[in-house]
N, C-alpha and C. Protein backbone atom coordinates (compact mmCIF):
# COMPACT_ATOMS: atom_id res chain seq x y z
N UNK A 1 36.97 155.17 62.32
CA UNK A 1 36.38 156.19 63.15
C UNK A 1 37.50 156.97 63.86
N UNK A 2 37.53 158.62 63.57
CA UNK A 2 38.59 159.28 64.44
C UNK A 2 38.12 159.25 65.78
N UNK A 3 38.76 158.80 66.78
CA UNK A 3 39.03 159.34 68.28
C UNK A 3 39.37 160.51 68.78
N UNK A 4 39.38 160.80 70.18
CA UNK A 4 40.50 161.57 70.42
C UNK A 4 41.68 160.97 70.42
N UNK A 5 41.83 160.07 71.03
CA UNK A 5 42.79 159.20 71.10
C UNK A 5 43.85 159.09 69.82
N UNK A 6 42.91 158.73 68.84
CA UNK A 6 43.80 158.74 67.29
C UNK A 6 44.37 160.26 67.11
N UNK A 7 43.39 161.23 67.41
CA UNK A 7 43.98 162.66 66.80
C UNK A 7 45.14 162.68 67.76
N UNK A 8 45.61 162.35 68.90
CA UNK A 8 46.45 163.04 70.14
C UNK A 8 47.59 162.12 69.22
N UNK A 9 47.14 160.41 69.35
CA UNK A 9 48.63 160.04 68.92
C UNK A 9 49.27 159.97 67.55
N UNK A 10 48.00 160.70 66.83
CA UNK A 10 48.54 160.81 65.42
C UNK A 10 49.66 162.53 65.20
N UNK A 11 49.10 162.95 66.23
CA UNK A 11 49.55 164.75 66.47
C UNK A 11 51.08 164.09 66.89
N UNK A 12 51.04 163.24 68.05
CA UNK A 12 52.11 163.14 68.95
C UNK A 12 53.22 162.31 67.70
N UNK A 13 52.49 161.51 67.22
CA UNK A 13 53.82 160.74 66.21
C UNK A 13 54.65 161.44 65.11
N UNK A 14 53.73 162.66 64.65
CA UNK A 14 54.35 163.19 63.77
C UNK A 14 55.69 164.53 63.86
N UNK A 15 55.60 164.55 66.12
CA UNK A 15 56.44 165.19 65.81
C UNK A 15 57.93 164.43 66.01
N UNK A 16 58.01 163.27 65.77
CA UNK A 16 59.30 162.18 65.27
C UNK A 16 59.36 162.06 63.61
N UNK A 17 58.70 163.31 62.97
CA UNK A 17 59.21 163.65 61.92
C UNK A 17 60.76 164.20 61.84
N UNK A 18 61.60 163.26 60.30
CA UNK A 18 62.84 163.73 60.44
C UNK A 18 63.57 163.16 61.68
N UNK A 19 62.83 162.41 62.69
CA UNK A 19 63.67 161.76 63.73
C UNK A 19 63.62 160.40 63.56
N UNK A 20 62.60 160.13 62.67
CA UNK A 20 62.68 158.42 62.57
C UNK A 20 62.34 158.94 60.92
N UNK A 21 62.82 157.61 60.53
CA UNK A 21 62.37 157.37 58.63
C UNK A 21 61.18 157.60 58.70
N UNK A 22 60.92 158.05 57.48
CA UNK A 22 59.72 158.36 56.97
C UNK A 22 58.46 157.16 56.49
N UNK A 23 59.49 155.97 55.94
CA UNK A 23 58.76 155.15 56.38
C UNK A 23 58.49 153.88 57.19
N UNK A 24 59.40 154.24 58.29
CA UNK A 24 59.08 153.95 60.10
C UNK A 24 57.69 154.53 60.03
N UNK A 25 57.52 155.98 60.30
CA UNK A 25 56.86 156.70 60.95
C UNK A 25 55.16 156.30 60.24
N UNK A 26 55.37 157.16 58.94
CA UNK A 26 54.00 156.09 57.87
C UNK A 26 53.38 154.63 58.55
N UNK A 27 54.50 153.64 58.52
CA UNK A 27 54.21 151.71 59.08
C UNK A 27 53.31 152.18 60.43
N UNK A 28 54.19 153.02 61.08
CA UNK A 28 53.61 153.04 62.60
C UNK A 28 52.32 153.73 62.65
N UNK A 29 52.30 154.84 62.42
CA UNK A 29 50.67 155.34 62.36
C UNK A 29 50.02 155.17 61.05
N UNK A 30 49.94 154.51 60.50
CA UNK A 30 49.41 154.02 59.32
C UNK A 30 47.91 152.89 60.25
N UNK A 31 48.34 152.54 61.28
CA UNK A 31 47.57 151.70 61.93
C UNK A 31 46.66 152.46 62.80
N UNK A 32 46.15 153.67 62.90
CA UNK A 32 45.50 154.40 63.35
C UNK A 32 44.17 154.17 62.14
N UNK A 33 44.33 154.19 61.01
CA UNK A 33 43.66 154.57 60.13
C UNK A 33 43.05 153.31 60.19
N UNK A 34 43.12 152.10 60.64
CA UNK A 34 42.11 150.77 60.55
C UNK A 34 41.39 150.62 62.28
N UNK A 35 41.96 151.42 62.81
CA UNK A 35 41.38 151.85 64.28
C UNK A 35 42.51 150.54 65.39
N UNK A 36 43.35 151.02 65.10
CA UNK A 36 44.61 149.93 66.01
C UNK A 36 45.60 150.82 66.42
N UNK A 37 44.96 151.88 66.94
CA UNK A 37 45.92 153.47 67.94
C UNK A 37 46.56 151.99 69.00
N UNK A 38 46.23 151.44 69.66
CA UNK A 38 47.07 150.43 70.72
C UNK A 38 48.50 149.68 69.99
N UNK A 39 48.44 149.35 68.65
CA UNK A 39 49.34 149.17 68.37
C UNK A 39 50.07 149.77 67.54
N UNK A 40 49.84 150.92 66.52
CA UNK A 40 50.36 151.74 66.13
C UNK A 40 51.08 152.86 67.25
N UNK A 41 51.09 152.80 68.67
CA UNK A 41 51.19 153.21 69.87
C UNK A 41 52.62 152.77 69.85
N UNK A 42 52.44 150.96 70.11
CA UNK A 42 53.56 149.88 70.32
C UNK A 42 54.62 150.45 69.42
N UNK A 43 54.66 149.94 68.37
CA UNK A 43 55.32 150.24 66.94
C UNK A 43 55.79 151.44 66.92
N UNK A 44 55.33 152.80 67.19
CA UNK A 44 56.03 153.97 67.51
C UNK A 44 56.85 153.96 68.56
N UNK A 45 56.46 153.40 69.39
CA UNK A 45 57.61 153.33 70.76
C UNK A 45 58.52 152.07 70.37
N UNK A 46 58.21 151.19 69.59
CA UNK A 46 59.26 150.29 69.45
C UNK A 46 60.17 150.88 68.70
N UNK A 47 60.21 151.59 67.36
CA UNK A 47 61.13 152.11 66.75
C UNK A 47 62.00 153.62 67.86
N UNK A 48 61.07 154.10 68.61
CA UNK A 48 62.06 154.65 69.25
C UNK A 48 62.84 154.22 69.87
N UNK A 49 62.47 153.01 70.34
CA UNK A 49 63.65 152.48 71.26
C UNK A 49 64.96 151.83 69.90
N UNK A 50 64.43 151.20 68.91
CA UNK A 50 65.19 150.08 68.01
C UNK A 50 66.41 151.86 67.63
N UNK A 51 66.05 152.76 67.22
CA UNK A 51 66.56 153.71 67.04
C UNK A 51 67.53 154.73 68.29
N UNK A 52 67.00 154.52 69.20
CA UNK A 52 67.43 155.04 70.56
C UNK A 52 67.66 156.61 70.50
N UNK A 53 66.09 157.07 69.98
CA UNK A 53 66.00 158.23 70.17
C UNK A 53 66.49 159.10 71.36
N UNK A 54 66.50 160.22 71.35
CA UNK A 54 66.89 160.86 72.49
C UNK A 54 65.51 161.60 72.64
N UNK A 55 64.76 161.24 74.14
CA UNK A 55 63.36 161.89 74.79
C UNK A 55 63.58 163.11 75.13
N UNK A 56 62.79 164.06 75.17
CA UNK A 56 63.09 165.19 76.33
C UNK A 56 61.74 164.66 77.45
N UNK A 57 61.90 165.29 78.48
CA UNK A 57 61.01 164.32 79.43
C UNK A 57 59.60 164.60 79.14
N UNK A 58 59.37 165.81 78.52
CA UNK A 58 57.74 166.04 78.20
C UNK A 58 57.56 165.09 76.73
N UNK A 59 57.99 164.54 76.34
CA UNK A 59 58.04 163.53 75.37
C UNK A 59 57.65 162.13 76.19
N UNK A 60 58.81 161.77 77.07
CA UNK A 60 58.59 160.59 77.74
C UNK A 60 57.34 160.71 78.50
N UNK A 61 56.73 161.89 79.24
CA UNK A 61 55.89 162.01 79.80
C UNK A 61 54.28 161.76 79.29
N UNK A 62 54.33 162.02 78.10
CA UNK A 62 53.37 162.00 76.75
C UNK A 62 53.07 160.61 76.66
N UNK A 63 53.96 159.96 76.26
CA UNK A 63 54.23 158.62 76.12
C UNK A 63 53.70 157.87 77.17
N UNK A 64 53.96 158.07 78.91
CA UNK A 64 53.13 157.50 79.65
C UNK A 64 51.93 157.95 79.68
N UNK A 65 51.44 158.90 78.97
CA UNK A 65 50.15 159.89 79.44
C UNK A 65 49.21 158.41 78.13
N UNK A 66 49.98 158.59 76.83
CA UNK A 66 49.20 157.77 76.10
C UNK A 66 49.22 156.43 76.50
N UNK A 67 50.21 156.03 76.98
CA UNK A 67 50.35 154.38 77.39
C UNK A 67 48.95 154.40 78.35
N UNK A 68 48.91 154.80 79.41
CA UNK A 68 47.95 155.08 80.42
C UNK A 68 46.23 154.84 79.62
N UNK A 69 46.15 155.78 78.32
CA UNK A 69 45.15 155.87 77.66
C UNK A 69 44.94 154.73 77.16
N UNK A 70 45.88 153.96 76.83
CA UNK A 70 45.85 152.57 75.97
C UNK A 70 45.95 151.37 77.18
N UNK A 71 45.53 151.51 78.43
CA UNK A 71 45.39 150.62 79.17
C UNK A 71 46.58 150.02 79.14
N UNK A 72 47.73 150.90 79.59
CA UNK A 72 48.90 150.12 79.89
C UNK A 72 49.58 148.96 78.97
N UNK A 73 48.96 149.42 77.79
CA UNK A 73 49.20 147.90 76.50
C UNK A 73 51.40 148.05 76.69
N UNK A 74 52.06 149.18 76.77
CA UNK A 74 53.50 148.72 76.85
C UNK A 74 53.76 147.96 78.19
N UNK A 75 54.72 147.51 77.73
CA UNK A 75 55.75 146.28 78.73
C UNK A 75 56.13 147.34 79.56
N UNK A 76 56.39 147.15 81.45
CA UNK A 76 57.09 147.60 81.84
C UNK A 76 58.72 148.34 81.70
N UNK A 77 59.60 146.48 81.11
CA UNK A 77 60.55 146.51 80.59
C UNK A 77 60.50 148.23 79.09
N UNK A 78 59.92 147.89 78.68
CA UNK A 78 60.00 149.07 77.25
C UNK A 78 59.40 150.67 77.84
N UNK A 79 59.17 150.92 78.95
CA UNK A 79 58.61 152.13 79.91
C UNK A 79 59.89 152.46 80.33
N UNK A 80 60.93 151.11 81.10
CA UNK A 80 61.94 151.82 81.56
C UNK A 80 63.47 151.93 80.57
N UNK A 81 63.28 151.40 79.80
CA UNK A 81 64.03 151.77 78.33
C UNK A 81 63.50 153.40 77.90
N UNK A 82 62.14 153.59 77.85
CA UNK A 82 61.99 154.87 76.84
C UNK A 82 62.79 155.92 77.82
N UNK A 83 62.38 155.61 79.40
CA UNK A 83 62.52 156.47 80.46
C UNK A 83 64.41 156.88 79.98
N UNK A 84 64.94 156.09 79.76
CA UNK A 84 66.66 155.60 80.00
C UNK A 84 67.03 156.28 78.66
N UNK A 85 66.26 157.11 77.66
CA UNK A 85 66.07 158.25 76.68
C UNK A 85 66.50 159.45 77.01
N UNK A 86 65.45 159.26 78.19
CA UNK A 86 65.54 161.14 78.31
C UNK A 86 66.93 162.00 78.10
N UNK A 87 67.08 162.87 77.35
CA UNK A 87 67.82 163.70 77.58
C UNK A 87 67.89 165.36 77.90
């Protein structure tokens, strides 16, 4: 079943196209499609961190906007890692 939820973080993952592997990005929202946006959520933010993307803050901001949506499912610890991104 699509959400909003699925459409926002399926919109939001794809623009880490070309910033993460292609199939990082696929593994990670691939889990939207069995209705597991909470952890296909995780898994996108975990590879950003395993990768140490560089955020711009409306990125990081996104990220808490969806964490928030997903009932806070990230670790504190991995909030102030994404935060420690921004560039």
């Amino acid at each position: 079943m699509t959400t909003a939820a699925s459409i926002e973080l399926k919109k939001f993952g794809e623009e880490f196209n070309g910033r993460l592997s292609k199939d990082e990005l696929n593994y990670a929202l691939n889990y939207i499609n069995f209705g597991e946006e909470s952890l296909a959520f995780e898994i996108l933010c975990d590879y950003i961190c395993e990768n140490d993307l560089s955020l711009t803050k409306n990125e990081y901001e996104h990220i808490c906007r969806l964490n928030t949506l997903f009932n806070n499912f990230l670790e504190r610890d991995v909030i102030m890692y994404l935060k420690a991104l921004i560039k």
